[in-house]
Protein backbone atom coordinates (compact mmCIF):
# COMPACT_ATOMS: atom_id res chain seq x y z
CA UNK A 1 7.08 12.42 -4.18
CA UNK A 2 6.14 9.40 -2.98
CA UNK A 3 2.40 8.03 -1.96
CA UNK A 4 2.79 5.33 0.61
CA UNK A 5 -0.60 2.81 0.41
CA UNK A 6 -1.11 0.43 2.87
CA UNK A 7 -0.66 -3.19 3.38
CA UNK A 8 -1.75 -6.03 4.92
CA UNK A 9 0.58 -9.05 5.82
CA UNK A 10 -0.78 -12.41 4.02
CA UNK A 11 2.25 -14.72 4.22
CA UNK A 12 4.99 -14.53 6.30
CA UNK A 13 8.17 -15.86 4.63
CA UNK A 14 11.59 -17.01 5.64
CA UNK A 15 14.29 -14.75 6.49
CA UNK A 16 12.49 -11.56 7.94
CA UNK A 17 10.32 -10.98 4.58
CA UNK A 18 6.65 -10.95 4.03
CA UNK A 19 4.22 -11.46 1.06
CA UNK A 20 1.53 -7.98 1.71
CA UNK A 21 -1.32 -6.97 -0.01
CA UNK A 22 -1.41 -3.81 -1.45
CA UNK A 23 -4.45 -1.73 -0.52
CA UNK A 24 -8.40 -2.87 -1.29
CA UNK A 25 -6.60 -4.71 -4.64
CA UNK A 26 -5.14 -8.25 -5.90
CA UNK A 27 -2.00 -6.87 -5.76
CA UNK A 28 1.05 -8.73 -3.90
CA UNK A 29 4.21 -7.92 -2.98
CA UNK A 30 7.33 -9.23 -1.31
CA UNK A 31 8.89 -7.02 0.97
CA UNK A 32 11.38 -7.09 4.30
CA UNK A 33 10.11 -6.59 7.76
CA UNK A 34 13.88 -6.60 9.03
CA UNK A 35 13.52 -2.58 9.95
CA UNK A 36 10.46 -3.32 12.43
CA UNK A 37 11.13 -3.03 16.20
CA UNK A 38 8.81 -6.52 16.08
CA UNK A 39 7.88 -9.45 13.71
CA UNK A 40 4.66 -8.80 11.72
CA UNK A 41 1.52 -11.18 12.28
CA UNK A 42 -0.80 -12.35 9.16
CA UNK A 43 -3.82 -9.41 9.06
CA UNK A 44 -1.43 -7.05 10.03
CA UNK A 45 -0.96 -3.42 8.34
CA UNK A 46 2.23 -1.80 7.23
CA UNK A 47 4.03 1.20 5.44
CA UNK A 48 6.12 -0.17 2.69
CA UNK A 49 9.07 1.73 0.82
CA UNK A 50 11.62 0.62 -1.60
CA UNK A 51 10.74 -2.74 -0.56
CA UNK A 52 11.17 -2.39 2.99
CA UNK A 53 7.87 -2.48 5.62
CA UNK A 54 8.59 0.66 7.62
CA UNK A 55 5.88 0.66 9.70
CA UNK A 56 2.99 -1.05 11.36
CA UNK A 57 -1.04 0.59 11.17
CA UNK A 58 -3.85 0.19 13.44
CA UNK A 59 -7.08 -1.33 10.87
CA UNK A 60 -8.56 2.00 12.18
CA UNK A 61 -5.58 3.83 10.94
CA UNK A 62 -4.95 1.87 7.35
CA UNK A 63 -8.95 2.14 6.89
CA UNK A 64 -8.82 5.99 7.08
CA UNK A 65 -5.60 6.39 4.58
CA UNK A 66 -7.34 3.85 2.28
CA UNK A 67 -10.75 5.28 2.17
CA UNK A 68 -8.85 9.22 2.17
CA UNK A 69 -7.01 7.46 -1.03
CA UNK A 70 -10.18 6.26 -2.31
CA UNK A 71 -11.42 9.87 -2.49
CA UNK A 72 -8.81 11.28 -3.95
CA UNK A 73 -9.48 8.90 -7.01
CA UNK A 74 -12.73 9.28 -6.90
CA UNK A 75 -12.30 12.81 -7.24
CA UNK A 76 -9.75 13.07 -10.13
CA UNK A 77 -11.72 10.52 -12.38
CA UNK A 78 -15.05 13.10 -11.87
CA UNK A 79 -12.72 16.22 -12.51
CA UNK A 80 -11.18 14.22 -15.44
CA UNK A 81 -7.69 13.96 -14.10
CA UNK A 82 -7.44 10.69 -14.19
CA UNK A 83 -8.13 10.62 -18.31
CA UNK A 84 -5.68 12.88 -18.33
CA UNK A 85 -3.02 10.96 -15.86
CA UNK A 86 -3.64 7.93 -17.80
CA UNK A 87 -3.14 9.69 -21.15
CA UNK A 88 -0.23 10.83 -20.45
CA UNK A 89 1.17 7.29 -19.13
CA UNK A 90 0.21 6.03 -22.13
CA UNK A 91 2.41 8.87 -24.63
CA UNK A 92 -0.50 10.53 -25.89
């Protein structure tokens, strides 16, 4: 299963790719914006998969799936989930 978080657009780059932000973090990535009817602007929100934007978001839509993400953390690390996630990440 995969969990799609969104993006914003930071950079645009030569040759159709794009430098996005992943989510509320510090976290960049490179990805293509060569399957998008249109050219992504800087601010922008997008779906990425496998390296490949496959969508654009309204803010309105990208803050609802990051604050609905947000909750869903929040809510394994109080039912101890997360400890347990992490654990077994880590081989123990």
């Amino acid at each position: 299963m995969c969990l799609a978080v969104p993006t914003q657009v930071v950079e645009i780059l030569p040759n159709t790719m794009v430098k996005v932000k992943v989510g509320n973090s510090s976290t960049l990535l490179t990805c293509s914006a060569m399957l998008l009817p249109e050219p992504p602007k800087i601010g922008d929100y997008l779906i990425v998969h496998a390296g490949f934007a496959m969508n654009k978001l309204s803010p309105a839509d990208a803050e609802a799936s990051l604050q609905a993400l947000r909750e869903l953390a929040d809510a394994m690390v109080e039912s101890g989930e997360m400890a347990q996630l992490e654990a077994e990440q880590a081989g123990g």
